[in-house]
N, C-alpha and C. Protein backbone atom coordinates (compact mmCIF):
# COMPACT_ATOMS: atom_id res chain seq x y z
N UNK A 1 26.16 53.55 283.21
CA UNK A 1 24.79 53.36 282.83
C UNK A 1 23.94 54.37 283.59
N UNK A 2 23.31 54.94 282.69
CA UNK A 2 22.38 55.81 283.31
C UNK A 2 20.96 55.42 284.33
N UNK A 3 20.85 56.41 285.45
CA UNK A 3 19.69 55.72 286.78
C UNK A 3 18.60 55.60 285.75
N UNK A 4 17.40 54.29 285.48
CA UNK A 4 16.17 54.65 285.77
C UNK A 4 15.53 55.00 287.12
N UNK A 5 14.21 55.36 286.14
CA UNK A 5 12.95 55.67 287.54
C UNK A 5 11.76 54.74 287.02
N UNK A 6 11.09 54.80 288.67
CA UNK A 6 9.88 54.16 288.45
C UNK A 6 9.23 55.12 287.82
N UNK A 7 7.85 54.72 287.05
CA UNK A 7 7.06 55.95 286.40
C UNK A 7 5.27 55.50 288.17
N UNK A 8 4.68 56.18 287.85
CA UNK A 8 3.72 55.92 288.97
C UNK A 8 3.06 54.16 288.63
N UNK A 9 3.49 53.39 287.65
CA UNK A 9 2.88 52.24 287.94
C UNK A 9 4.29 51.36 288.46
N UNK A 10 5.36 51.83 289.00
CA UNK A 10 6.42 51.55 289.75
C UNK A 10 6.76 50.69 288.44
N UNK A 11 6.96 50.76 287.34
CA UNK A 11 7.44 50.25 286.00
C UNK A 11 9.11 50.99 285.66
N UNK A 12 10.07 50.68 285.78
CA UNK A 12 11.02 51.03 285.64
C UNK A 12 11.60 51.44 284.33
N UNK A 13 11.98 52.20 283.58
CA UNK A 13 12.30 52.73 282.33
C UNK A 13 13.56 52.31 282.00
N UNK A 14 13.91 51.63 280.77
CA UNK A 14 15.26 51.76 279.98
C UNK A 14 15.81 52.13 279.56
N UNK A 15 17.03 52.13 279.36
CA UNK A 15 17.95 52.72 278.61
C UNK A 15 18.44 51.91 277.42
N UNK A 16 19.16 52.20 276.24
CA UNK A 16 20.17 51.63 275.28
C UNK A 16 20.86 50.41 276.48
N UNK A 17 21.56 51.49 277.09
CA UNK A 17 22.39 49.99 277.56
C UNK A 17 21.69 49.01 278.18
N UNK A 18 20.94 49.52 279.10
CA UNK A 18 19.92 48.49 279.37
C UNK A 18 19.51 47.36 278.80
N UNK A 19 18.75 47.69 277.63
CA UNK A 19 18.01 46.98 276.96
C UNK A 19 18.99 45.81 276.22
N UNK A 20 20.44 46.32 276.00
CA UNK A 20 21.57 45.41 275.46
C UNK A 20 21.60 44.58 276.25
N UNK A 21 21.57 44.71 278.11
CA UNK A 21 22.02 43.79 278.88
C UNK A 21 20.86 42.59 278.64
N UNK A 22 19.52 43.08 278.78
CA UNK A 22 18.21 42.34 278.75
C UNK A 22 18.27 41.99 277.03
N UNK A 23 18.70 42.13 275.66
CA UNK A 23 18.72 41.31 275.27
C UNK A 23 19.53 40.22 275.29
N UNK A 24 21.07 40.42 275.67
CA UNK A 24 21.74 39.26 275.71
C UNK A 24 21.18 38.33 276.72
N UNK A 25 20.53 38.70 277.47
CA UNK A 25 20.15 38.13 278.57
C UNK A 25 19.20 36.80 277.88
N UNK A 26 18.62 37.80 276.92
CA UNK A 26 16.83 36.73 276.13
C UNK A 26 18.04 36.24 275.02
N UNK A 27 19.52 36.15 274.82
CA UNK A 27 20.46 36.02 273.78
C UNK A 27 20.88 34.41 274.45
N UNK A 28 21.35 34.29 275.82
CA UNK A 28 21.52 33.13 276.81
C UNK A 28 20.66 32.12 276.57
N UNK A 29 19.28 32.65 276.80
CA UNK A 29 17.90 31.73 276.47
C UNK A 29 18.05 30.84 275.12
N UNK A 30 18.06 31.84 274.18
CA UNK A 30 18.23 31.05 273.17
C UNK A 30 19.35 30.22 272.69
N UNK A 31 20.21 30.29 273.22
CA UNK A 31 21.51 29.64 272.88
C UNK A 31 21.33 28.24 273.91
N UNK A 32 20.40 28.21 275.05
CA UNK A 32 20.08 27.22 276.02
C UNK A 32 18.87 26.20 275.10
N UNK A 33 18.01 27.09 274.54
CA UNK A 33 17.37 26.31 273.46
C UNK A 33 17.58 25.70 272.52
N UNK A 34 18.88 26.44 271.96
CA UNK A 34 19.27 25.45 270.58
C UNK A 34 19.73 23.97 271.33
N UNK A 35 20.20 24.32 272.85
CA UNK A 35 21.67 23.05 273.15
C UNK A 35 20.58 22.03 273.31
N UNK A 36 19.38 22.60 274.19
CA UNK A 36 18.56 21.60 274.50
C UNK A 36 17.65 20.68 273.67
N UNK A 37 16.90 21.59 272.58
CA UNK A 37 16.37 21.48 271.81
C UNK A 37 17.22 20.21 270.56
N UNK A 38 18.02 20.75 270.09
CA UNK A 38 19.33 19.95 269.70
C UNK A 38 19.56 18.37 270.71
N UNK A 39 19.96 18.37 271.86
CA UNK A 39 19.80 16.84 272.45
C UNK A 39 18.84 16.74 272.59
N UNK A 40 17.29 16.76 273.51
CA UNK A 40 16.12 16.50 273.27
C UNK A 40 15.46 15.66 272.52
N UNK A 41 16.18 16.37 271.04
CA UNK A 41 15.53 15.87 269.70
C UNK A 41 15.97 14.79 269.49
N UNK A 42 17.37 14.23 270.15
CA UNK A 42 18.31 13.11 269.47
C UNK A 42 17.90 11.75 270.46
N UNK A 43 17.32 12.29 271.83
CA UNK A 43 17.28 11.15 272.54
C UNK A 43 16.47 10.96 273.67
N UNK A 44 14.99 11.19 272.68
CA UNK A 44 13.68 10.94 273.08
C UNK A 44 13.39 9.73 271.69
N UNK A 45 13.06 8.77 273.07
CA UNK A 45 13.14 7.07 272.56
C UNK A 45 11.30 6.51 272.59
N UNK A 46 11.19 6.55 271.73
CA UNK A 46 9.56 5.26 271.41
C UNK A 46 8.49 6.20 270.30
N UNK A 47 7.93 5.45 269.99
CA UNK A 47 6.81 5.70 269.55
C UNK A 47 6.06 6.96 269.28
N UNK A 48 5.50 7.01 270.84
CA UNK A 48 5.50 7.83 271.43
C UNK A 48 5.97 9.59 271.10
N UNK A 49 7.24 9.46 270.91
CA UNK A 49 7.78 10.80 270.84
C UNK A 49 8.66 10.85 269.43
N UNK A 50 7.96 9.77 268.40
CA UNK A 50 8.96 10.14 267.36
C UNK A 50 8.25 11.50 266.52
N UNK A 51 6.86 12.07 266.62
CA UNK A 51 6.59 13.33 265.95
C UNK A 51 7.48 14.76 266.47
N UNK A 52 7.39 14.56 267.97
CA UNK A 52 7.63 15.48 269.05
C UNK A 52 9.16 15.24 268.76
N UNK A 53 10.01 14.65 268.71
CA UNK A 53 10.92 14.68 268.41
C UNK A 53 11.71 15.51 266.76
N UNK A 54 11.09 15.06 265.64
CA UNK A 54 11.30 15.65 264.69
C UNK A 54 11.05 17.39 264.73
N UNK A 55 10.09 17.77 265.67
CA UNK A 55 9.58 18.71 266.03
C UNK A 55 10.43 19.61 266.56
N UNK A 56 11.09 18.79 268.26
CA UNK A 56 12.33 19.63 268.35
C UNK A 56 13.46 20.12 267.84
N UNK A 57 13.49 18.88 266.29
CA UNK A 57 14.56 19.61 266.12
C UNK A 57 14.14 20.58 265.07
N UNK A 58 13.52 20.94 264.49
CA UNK A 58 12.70 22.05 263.48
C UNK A 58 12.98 23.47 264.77
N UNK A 59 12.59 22.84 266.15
CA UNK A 59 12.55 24.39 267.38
C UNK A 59 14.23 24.38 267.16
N UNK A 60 14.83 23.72 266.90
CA UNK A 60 16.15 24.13 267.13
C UNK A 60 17.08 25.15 266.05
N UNK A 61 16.42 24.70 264.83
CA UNK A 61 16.74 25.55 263.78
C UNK A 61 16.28 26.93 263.73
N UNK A 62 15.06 26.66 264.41
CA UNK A 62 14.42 28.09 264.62
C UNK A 62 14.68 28.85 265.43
N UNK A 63 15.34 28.06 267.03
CA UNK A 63 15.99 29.01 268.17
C UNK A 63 17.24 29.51 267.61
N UNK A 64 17.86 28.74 267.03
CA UNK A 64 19.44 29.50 265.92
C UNK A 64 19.22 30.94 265.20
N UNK A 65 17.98 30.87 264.37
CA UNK A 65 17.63 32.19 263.85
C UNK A 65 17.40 33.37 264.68
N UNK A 66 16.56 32.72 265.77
CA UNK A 66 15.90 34.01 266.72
C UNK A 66 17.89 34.37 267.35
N UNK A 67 18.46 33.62 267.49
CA UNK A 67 19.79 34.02 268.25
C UNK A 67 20.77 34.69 267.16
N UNK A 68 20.74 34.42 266.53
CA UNK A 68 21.41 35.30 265.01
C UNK A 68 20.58 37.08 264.89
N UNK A 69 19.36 36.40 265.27
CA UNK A 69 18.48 38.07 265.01
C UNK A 69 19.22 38.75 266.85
N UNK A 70 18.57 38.55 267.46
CA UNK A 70 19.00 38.95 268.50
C UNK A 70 20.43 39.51 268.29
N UNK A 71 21.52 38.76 268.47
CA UNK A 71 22.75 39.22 268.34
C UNK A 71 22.94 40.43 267.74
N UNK A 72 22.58 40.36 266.16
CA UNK A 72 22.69 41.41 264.70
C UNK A 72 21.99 42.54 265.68
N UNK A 73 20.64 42.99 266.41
CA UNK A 73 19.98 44.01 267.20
C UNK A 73 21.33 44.17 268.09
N UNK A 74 22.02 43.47 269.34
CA UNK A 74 22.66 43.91 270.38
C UNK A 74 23.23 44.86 269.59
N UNK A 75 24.29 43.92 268.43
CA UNK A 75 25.33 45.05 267.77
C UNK A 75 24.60 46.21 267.24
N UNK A 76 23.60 46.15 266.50
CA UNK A 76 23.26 47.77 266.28
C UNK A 76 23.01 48.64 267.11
N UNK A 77 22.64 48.30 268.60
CA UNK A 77 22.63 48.98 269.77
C UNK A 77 23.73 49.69 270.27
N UNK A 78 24.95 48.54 269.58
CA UNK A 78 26.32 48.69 269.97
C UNK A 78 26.71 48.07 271.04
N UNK A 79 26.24 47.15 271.40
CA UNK A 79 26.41 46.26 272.36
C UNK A 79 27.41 44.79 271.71
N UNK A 80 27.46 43.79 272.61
CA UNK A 80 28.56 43.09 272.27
C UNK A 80 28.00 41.96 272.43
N UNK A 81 27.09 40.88 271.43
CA UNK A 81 26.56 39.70 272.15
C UNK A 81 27.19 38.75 272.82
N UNK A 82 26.35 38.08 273.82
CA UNK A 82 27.01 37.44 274.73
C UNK A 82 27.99 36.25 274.01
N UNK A 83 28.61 35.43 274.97
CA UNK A 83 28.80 33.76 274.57
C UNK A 83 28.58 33.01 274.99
N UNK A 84 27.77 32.70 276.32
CA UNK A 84 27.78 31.66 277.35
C UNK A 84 25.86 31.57 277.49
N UNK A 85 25.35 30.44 277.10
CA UNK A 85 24.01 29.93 277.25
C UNK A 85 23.67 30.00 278.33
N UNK A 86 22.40 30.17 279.26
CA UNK A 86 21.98 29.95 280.20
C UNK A 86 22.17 28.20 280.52
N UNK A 87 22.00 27.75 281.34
CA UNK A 87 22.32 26.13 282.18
C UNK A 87 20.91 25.60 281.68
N UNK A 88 21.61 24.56 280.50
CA UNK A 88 20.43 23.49 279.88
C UNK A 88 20.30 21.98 280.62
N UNK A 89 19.21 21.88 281.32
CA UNK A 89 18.87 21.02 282.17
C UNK A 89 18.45 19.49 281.02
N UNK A 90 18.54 18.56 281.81
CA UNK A 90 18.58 17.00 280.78
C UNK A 90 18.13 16.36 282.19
N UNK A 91 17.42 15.00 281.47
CA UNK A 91 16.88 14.20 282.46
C UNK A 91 16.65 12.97 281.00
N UNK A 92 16.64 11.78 281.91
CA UNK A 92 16.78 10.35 281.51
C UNK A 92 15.28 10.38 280.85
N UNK A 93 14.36 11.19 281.51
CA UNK A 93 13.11 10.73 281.32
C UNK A 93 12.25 11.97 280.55
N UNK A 94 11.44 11.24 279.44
CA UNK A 94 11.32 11.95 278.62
C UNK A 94 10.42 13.66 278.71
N UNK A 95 9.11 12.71 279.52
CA UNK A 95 9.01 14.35 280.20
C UNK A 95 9.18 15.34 280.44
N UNK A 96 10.02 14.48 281.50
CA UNK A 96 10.87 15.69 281.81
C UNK A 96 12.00 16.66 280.97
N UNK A 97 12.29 16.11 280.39
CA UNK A 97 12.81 16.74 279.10
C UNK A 97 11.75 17.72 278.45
N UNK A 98 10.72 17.42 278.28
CA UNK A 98 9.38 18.38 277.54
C UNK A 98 8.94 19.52 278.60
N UNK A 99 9.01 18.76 279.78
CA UNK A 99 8.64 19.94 280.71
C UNK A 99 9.51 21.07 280.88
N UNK A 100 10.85 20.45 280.90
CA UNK A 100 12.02 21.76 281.09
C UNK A 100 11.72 22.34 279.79
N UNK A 101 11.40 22.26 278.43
CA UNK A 101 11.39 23.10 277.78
C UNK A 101 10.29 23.67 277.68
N UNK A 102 8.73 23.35 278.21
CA UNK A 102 8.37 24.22 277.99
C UNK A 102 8.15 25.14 279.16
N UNK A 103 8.98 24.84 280.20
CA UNK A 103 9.16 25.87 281.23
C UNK A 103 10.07 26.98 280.50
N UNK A 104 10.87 26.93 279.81
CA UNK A 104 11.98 27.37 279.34
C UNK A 104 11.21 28.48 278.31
N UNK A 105 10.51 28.17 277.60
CA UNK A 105 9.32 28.67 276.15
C UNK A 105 8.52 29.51 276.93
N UNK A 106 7.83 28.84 278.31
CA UNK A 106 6.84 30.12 279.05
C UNK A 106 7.41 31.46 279.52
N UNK A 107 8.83 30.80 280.14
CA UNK A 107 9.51 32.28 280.66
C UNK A 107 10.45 32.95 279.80
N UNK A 108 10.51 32.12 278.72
CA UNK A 108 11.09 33.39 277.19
C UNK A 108 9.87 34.39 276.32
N UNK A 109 8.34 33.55 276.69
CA UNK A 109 7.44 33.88 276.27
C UNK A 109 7.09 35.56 277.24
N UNK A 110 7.50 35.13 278.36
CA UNK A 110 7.09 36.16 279.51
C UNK A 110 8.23 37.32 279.11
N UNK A 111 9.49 37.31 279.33
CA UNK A 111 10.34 38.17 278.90
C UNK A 111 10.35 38.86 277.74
N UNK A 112 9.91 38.29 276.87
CA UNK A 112 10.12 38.75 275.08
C UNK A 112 9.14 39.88 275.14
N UNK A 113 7.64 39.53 275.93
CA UNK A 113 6.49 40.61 275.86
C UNK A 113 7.07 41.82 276.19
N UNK A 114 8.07 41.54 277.58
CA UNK A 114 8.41 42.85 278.17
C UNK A 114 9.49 43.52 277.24
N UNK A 115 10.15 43.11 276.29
CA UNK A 115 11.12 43.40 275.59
C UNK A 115 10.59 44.05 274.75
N UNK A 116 9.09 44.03 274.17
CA UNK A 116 9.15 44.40 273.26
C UNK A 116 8.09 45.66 273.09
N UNK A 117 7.42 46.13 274.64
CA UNK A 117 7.40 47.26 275.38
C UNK A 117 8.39 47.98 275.57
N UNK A 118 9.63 47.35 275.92
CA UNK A 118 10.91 48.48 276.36
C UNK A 118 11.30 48.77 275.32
N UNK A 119 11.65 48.41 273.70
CA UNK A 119 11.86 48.66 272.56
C UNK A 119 10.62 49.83 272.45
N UNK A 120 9.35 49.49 272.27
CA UNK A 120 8.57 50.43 271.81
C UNK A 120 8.45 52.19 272.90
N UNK A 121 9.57 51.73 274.41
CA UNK A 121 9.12 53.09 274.93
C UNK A 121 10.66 53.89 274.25
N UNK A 122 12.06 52.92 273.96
CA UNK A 122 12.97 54.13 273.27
C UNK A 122 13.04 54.07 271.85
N UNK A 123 11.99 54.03 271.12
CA UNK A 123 11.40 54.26 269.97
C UNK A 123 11.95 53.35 269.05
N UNK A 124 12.45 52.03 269.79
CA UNK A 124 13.11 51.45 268.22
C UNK A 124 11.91 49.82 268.05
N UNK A 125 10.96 50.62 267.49
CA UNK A 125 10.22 50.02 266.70
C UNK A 125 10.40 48.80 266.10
N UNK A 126 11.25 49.07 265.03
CA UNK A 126 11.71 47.55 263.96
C UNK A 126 11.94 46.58 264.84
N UNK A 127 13.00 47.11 266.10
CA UNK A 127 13.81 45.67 267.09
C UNK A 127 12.17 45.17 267.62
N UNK A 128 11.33 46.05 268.40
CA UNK A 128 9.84 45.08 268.80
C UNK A 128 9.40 44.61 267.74
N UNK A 129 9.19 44.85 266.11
CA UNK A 129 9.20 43.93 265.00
C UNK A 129 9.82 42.50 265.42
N UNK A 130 11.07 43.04 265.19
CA UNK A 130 11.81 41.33 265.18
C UNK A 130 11.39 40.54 266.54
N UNK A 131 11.52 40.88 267.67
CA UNK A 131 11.07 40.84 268.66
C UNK A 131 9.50 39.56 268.35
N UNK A 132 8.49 41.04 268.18
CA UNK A 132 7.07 40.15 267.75
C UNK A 132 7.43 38.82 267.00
N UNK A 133 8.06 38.98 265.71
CA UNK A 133 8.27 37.70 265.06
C UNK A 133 8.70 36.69 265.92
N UNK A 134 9.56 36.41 266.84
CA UNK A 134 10.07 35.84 267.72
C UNK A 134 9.33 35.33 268.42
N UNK A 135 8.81 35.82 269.16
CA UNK A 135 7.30 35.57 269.77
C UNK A 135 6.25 34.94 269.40
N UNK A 136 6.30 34.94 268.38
CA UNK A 136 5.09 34.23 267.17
C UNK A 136 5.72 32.38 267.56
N UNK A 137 6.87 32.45 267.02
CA UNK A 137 7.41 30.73 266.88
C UNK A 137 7.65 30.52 268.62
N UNK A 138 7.95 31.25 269.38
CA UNK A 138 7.77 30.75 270.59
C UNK A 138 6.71 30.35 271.38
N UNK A 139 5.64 30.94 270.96
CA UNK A 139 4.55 30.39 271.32
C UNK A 139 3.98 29.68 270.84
N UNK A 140 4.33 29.18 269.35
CA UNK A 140 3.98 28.22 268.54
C UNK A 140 5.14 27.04 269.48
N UNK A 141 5.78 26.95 269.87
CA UNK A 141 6.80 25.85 270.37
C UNK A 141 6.27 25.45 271.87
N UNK A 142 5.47 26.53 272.23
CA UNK A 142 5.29 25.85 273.76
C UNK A 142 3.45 25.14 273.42
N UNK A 143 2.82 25.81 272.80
CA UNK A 143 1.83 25.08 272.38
C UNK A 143 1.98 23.43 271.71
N UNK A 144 2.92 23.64 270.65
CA UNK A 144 3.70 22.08 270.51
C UNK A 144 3.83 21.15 271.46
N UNK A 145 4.87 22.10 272.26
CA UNK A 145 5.46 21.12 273.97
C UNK A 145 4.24 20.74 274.61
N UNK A 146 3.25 21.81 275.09
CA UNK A 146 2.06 21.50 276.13
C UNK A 146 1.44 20.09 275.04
N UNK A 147 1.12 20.44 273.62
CA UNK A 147 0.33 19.50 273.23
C UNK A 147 1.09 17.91 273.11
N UNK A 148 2.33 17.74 273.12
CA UNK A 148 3.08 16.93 273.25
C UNK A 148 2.89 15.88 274.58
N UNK A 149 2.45 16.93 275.48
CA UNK A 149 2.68 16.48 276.86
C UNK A 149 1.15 16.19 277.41
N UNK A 150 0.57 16.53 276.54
CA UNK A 150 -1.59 16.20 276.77
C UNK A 150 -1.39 17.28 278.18
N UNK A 151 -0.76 18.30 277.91
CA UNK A 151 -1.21 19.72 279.41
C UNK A 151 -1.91 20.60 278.44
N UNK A 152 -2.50 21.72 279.74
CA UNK A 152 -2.73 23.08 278.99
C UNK A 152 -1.25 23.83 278.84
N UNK A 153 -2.05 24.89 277.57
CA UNK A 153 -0.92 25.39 277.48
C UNK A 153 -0.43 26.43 278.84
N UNK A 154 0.46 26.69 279.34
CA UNK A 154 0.55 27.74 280.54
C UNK A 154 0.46 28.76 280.31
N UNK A 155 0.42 29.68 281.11
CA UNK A 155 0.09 31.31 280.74
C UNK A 155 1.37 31.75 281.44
N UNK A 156 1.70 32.74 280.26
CA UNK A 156 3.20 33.52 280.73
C UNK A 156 2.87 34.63 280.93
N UNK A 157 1.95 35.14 281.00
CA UNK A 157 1.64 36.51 282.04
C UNK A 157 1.67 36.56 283.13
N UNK A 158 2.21 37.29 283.38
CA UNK A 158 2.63 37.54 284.99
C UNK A 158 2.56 39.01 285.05
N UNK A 159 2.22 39.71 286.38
CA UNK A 159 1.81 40.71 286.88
C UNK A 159 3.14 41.38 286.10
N UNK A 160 3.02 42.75 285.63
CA UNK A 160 4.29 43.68 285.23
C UNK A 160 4.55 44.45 286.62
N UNK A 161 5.53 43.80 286.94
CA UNK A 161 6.76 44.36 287.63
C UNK A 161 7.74 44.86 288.05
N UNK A 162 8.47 45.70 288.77
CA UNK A 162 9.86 46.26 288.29
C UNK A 162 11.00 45.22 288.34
N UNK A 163 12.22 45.52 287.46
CA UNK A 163 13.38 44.26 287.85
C UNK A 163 13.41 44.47 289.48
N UNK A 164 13.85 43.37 289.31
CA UNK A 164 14.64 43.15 291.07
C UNK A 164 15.72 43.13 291.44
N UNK A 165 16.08 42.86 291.96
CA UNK A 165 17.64 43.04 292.06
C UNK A 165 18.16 42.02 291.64
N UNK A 166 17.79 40.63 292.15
CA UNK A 166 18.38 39.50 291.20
C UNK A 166 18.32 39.25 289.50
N UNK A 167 17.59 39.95 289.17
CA UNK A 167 16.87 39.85 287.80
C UNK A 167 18.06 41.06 287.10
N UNK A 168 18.34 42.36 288.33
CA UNK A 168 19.12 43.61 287.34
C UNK A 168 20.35 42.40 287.43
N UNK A 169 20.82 41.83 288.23
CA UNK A 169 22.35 41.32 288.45
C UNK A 169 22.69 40.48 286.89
N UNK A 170 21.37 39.78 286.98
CA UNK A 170 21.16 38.54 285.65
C UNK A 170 21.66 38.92 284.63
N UNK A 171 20.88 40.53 284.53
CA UNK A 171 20.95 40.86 283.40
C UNK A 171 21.97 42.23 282.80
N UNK A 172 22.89 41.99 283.88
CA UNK A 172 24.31 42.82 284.52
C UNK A 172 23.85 44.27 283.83
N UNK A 173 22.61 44.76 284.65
CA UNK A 173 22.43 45.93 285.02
C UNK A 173 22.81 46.94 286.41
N UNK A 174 23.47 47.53 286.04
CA UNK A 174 24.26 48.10 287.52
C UNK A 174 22.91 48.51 288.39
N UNK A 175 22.83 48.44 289.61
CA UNK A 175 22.09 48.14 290.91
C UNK A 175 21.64 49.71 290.85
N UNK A 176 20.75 49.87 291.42
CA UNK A 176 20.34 51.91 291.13
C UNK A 176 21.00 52.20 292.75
N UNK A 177 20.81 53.21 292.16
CA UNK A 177 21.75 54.36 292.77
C UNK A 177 21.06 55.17 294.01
């Protein structure tokens, strides 16, 4: 894999392979969404959560698509999509169940933006297309979750930063040089 550099806003530049590792990476996410999204939906109990429930599972059909699109991009990259989901967290209590996902929705919301900058700096356009679309129902899902849960919605902006080292490992980008 070829070195990036910082450019002067210490913003680190991608590569092809790169960008394969960081989508399978946003490829994990979604495959953590379908699992969750999928139980969630089956066993959130009362009243209460029977809209929010039908709801998740509509996010689940929809995290399947975004992971089908994703994949179809790695391979045209020439990359190899992953198989193994990121670690889908469960709790007895229903909340908490809503909260892990829409913790889960803010920091796919946060990643996808940056994804779809790094697409637009090695010119492949269409993938920040699909990308944007993606983005659209994810933020439609955490607005759901927050409104589910009577919160605001959270803000997934966060300062643009360079990876880190735990973040290149994540996203089995070899360590610079």
């Amino acid at each position: 894999m070829s070195n990036r550099y910082a450019d002067s806003n210490g913003e680190f530049h991608v590569t092809r392979e790169d960008l394969v590792a960081l989508l399978n990476e946003e490829l994990a996410r979604e495959y953590q969404a379908v699992i969750s999204y999928v139980i969630y939906s089956k066993v959130l109990k009362g009243a209460k959560y029977m809209n929010i429930a039908a709801e998740l599972e509509r996010h689940a059909a929809e995290e399947l698509s975004h992971a089908l699109i994703l994949a179809g991009q790695i391979d045209y990259l020439g990359g190899m999509p992953i198989a193994t989901p990121k670690p889908v967290r469960t709790s007895t209590v229903a909340d908490d169940m809503l909260r892990f996902d829409l913790e889960a929705e803010t920091e796919t919301i946060h990643h996808y933006r940056q994804r779809v900058r790094q697409c637009e700096e090695l010119g492949e356009f269409a993938l920040a297309e699909h990308i944007r679309d993606i983005l659209v129902q994810e933020q439609d899902h955490q607005v759901a979750l927050a409104s589910a849960l009577g919160i605001e919605v959270p803000n997934a902006t966060r300062p643009r930063t360079p990876l880190d080292e735990h973040s290149r490992i994540n996203a089995g980008i070899s360590p610079e040089k």
